[in-house]
C-alpha atoms as a PDB file:
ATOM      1  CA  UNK A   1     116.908 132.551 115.965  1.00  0.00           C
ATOM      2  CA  UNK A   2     117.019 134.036 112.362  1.00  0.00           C
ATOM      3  CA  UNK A   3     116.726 138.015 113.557  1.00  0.00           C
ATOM      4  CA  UNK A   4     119.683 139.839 114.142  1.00  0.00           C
ATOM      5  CA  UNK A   5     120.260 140.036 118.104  1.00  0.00           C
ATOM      6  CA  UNK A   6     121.715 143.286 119.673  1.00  0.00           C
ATOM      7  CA  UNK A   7     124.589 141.931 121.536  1.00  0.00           C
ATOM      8  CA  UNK A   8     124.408 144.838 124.111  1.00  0.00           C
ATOM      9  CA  UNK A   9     120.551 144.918 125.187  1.00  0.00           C
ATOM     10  CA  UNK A  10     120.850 142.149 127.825  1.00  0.00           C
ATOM     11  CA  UNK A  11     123.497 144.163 129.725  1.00  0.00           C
ATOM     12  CA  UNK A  12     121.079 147.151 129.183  1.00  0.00           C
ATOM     13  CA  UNK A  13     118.509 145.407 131.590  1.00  0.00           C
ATOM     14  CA  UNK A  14     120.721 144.746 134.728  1.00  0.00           C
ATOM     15  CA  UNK A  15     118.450 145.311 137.952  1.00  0.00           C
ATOM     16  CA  UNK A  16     118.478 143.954 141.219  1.00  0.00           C
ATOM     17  CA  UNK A  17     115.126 142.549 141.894  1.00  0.00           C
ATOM     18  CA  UNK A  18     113.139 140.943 144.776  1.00  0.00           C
ATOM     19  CA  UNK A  19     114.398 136.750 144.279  1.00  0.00           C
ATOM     20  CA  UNK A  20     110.643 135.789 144.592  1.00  0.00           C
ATOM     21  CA  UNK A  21     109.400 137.575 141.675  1.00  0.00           C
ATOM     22  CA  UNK A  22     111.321 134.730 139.569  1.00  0.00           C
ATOM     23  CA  UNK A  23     110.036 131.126 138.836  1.00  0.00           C
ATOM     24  CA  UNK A  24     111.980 128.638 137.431  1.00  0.00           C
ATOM     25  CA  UNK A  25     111.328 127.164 133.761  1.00  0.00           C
ATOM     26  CA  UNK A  26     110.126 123.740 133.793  1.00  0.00           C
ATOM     27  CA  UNK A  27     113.016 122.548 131.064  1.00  0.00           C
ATOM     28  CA  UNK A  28     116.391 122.915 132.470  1.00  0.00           C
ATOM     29  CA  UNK A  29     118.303 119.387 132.632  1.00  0.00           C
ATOM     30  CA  UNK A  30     121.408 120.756 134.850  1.00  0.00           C
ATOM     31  CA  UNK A  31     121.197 119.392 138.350  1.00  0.00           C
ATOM     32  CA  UNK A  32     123.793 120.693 140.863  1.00  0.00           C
ATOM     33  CA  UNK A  33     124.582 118.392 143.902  1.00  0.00           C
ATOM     34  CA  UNK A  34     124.425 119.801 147.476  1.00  0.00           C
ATOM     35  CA  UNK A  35     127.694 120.165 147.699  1.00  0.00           C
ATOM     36  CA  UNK A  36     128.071 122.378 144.834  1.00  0.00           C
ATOM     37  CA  UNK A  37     125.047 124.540 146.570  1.00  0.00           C
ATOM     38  CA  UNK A  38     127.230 125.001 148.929  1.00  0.00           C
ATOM     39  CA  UNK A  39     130.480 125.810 146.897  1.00  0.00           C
ATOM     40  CA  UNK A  40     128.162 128.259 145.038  1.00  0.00           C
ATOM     41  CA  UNK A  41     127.400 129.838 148.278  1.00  0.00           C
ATOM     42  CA  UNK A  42     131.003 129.915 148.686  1.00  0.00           C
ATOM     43  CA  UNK A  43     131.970 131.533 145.751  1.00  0.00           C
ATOM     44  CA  UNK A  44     129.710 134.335 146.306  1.00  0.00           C
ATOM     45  CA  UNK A  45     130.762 135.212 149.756  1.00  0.00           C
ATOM     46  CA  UNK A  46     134.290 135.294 148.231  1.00  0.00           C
ATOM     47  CA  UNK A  47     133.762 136.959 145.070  1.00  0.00           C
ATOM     48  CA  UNK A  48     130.536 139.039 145.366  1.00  0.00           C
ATOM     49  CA  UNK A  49     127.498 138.059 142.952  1.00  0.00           C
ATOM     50  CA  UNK A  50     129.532 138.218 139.715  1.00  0.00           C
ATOM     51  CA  UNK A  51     126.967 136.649 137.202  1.00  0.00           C
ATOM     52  CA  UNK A  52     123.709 138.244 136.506  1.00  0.00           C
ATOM     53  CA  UNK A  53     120.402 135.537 136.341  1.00  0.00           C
ATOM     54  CA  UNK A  54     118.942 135.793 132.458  1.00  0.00           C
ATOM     55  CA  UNK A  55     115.373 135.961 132.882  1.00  0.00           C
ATOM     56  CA  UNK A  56     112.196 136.478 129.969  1.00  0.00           C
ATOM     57  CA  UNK A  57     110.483 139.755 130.917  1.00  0.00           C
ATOM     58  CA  UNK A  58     107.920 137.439 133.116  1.00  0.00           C
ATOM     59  CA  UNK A  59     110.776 136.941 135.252  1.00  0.00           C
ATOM     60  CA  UNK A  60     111.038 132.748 134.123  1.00  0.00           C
ATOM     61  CA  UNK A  61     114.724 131.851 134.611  1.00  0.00           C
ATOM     62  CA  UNK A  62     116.334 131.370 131.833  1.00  0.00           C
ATOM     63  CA  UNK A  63     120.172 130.811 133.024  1.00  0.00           C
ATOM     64  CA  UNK A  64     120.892 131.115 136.859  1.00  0.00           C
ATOM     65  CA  UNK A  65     118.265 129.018 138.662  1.00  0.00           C
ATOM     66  CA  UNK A  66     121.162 128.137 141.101  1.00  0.00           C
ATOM     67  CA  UNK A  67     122.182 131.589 141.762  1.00  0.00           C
ATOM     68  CA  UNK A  68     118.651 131.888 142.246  1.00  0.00           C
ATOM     69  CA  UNK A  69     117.882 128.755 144.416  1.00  0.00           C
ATOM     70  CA  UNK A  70     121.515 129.717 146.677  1.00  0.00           C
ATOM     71  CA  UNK A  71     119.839 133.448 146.856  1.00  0.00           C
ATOM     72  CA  UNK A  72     117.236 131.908 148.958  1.00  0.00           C
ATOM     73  CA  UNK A  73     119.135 130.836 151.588  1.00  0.00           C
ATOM     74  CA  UNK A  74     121.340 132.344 154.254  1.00  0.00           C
ATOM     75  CA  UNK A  75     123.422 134.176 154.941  1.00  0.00           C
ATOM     76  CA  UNK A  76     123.101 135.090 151.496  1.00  0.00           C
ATOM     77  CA  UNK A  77     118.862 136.058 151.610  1.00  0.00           C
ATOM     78  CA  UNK A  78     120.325 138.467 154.693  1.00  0.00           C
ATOM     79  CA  UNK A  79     123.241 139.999 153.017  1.00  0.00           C
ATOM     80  CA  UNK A  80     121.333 140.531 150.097  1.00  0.00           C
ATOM     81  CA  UNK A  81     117.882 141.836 151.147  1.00  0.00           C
ATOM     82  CA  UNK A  82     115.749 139.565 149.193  1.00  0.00           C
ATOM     83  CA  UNK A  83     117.304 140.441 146.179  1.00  0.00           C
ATOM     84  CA  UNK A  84     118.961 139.491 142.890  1.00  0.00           C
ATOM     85  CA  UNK A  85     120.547 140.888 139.891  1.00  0.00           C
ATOM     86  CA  UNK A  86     118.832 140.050 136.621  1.00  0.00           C
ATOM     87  CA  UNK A  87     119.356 140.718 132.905  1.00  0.00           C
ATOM     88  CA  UNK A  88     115.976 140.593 131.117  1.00  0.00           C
ATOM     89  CA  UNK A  89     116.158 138.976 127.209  1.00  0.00           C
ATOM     90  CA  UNK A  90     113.210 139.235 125.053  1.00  0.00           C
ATOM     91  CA  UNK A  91     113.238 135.854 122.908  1.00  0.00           C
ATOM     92  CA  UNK A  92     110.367 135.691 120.063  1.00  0.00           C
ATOM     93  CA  UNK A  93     109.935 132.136 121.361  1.00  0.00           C
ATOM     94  CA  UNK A  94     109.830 129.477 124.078  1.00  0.00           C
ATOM     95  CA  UNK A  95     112.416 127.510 121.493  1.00  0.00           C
ATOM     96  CA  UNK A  96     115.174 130.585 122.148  1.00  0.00           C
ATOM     97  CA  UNK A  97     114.490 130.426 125.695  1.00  0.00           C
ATOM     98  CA  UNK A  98     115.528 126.652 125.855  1.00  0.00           C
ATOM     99  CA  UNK A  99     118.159 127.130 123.182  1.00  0.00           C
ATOM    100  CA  UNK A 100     119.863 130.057 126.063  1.00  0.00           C
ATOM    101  CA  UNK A 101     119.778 127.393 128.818  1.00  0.00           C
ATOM    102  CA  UNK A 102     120.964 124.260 126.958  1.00  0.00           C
ATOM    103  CA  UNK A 103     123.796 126.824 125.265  1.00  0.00           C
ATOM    104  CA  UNK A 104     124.769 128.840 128.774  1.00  0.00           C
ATOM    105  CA  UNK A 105     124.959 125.363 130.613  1.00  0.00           C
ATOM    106  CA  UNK A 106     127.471 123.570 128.124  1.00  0.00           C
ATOM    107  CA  UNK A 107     129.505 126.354 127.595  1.00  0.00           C
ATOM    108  CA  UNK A 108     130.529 126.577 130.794  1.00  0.00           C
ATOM    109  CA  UNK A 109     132.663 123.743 130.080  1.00  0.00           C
ATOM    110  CA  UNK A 110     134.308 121.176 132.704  1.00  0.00           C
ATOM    111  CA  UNK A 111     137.534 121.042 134.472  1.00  0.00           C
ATOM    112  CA  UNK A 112     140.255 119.118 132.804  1.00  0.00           C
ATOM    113  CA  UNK A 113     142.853 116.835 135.125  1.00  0.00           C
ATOM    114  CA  UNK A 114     145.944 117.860 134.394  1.00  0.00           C
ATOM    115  CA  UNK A 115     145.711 121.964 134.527  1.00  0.00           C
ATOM    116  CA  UNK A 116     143.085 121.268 137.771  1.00  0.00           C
ATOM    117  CA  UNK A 117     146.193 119.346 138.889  1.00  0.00           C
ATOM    118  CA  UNK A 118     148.658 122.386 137.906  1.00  0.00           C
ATOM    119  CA  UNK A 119     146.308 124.883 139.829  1.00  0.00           C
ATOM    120  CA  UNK A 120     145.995 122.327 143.327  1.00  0.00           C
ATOM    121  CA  UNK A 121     149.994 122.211 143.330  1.00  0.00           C
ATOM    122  CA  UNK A 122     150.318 126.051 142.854  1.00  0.00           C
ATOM    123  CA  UNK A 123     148.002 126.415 145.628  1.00  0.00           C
ATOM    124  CA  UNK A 124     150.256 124.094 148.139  1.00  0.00           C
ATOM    125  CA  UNK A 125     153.622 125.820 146.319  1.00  0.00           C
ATOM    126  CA  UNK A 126     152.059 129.160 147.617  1.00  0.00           C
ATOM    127  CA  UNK A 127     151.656 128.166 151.166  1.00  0.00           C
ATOM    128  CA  UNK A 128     147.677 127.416 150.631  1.00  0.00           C
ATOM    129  CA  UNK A 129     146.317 124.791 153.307  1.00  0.00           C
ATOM    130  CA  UNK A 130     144.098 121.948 152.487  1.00  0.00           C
ATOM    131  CA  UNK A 131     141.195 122.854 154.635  1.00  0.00           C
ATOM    132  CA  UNK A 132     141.813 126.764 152.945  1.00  0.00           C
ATOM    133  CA  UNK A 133     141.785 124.803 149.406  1.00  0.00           C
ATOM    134  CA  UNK A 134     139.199 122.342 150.095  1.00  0.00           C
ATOM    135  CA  UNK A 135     136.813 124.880 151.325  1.00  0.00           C
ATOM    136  CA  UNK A 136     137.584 127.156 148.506  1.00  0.00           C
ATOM    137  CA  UNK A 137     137.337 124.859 145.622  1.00  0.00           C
ATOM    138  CA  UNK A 138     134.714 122.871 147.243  1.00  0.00           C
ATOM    139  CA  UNK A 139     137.333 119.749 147.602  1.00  0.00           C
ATOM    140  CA  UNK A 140     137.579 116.926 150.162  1.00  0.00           C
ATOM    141  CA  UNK A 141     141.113 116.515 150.887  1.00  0.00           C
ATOM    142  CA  UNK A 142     140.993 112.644 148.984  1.00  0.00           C
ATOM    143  CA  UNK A 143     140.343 115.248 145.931  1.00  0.00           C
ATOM    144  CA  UNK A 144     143.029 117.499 146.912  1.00  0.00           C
ATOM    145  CA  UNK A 145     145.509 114.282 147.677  1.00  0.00           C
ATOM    146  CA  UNK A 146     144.595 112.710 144.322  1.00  0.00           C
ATOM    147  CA  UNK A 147     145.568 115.974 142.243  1.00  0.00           C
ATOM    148  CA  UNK A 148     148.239 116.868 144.350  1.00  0.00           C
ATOM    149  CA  UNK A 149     150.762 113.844 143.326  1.00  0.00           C
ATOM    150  CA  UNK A 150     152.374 114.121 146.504  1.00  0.00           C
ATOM    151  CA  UNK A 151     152.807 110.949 148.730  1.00  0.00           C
ATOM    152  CA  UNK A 152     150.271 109.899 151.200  1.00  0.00           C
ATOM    153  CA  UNK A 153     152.648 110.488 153.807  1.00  0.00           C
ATOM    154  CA  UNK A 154     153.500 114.166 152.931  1.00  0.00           C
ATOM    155  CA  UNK A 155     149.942 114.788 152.317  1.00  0.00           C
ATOM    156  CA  UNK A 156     149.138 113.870 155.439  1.00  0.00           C
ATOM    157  CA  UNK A 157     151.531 115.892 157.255  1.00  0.00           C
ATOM    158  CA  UNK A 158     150.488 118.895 155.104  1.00  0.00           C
ATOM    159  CA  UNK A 159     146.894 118.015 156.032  1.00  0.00           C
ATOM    160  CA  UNK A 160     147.370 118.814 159.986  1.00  0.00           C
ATOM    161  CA  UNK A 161     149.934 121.845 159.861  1.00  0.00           C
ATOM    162  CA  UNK A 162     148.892 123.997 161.568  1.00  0.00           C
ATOM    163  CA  UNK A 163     145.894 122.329 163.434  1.00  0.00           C
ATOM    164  CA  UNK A 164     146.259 122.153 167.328  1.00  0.00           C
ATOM    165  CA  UNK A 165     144.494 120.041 170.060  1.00  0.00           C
ATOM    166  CA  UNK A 166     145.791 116.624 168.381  1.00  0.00           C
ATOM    167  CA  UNK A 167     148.433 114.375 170.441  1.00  0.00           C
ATOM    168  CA  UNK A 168     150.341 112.068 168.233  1.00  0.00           C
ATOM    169  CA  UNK A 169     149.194 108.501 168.029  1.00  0.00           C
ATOM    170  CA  UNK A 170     150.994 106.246 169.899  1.00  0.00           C
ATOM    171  CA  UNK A 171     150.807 102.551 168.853  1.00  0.00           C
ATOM    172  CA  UNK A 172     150.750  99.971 171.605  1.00  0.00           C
ATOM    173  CA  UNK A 173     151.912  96.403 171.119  1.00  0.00           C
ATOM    174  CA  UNK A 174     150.532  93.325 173.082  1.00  0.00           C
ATOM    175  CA  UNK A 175     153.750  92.026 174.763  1.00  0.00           C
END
């Protein structure tokens, strides 16, 4: 990428277009479990579709093929007619195409322990349940116990507040 790049062009681009006019590139090494499908999912019914898909100007994904893939199923295809936001870029090469994946992909970053454990214990400070963080950070509560540093006993308890149609377990002894 030797050419100077106009910083603003991508942004210039920004349509919403049918999901099935875009194909996937046949280089990206991210793989997303199921799970995070399903956070992804999530995240969009919480926050809206806040990230544009970067596609070439055939429409070949470039960054977003999640977005993309989630886009496809519901109740996301129904609440969003088929359709997708996109942000065209115009690379001179295949080479810049797979330089924008690779480059959007790792700097994205990952999630460190000790400020993921700050944000879990803010969460429960502010009155947050477990299945209310679990399903919004896409956490099983043993995640949620392990970064919580509470004991097992007081997660436990914070675990069923609130949920009804449990007796308590009784424990009988052979006499």
């Amino acid at each position: 990428m030797s050419e100077a790049v106009d910083v603003f062009a991508p942004l210039s681009t920004l349509q919403w277009v049918d999901r099935n006019l875009l194909k996937a590139n046949d280089y990206n090494p991210n793989k997303v479990s199921e799970d995070n499908l399903k956070l992804l999912i999530q995240s969009i019914l919480t926050n809206g579709w806040t990230l544009p898909i970067v596609v070439r100007l055939d429409y070949t994904i470039i960054d977003g093929f999640h977005r993309w893939t989630v886009a496809g199923r519901e109740p996301l295809y129904t609440k969003l007619q088929g359709k997708v936001p996109v942000v065209i870029v115009a690379h001179s090469d295949k080479s810049d195409d797979i330089y924008g994946t690779i480059t959007h992909n790792r700097a994205r970053g990952t999630h460190l322990l000790e400020p993921m454990k700050a944000i879990v214990k803010q969460l429960i400070d502010d009155g947050k349940s477990i299945p209310e963080i679990g399903k919004q950070l896409g956490m099983k509560p043993e995640e949620i116990f392990r970064l919580s540093d509470f004991s097992r006993d007081d997660f436990l308890e914070m675990m069923t507040k609130g949920i009804h149609g449990y007796s308590k377990a009784v424990i009988y002894k052979k006499v």
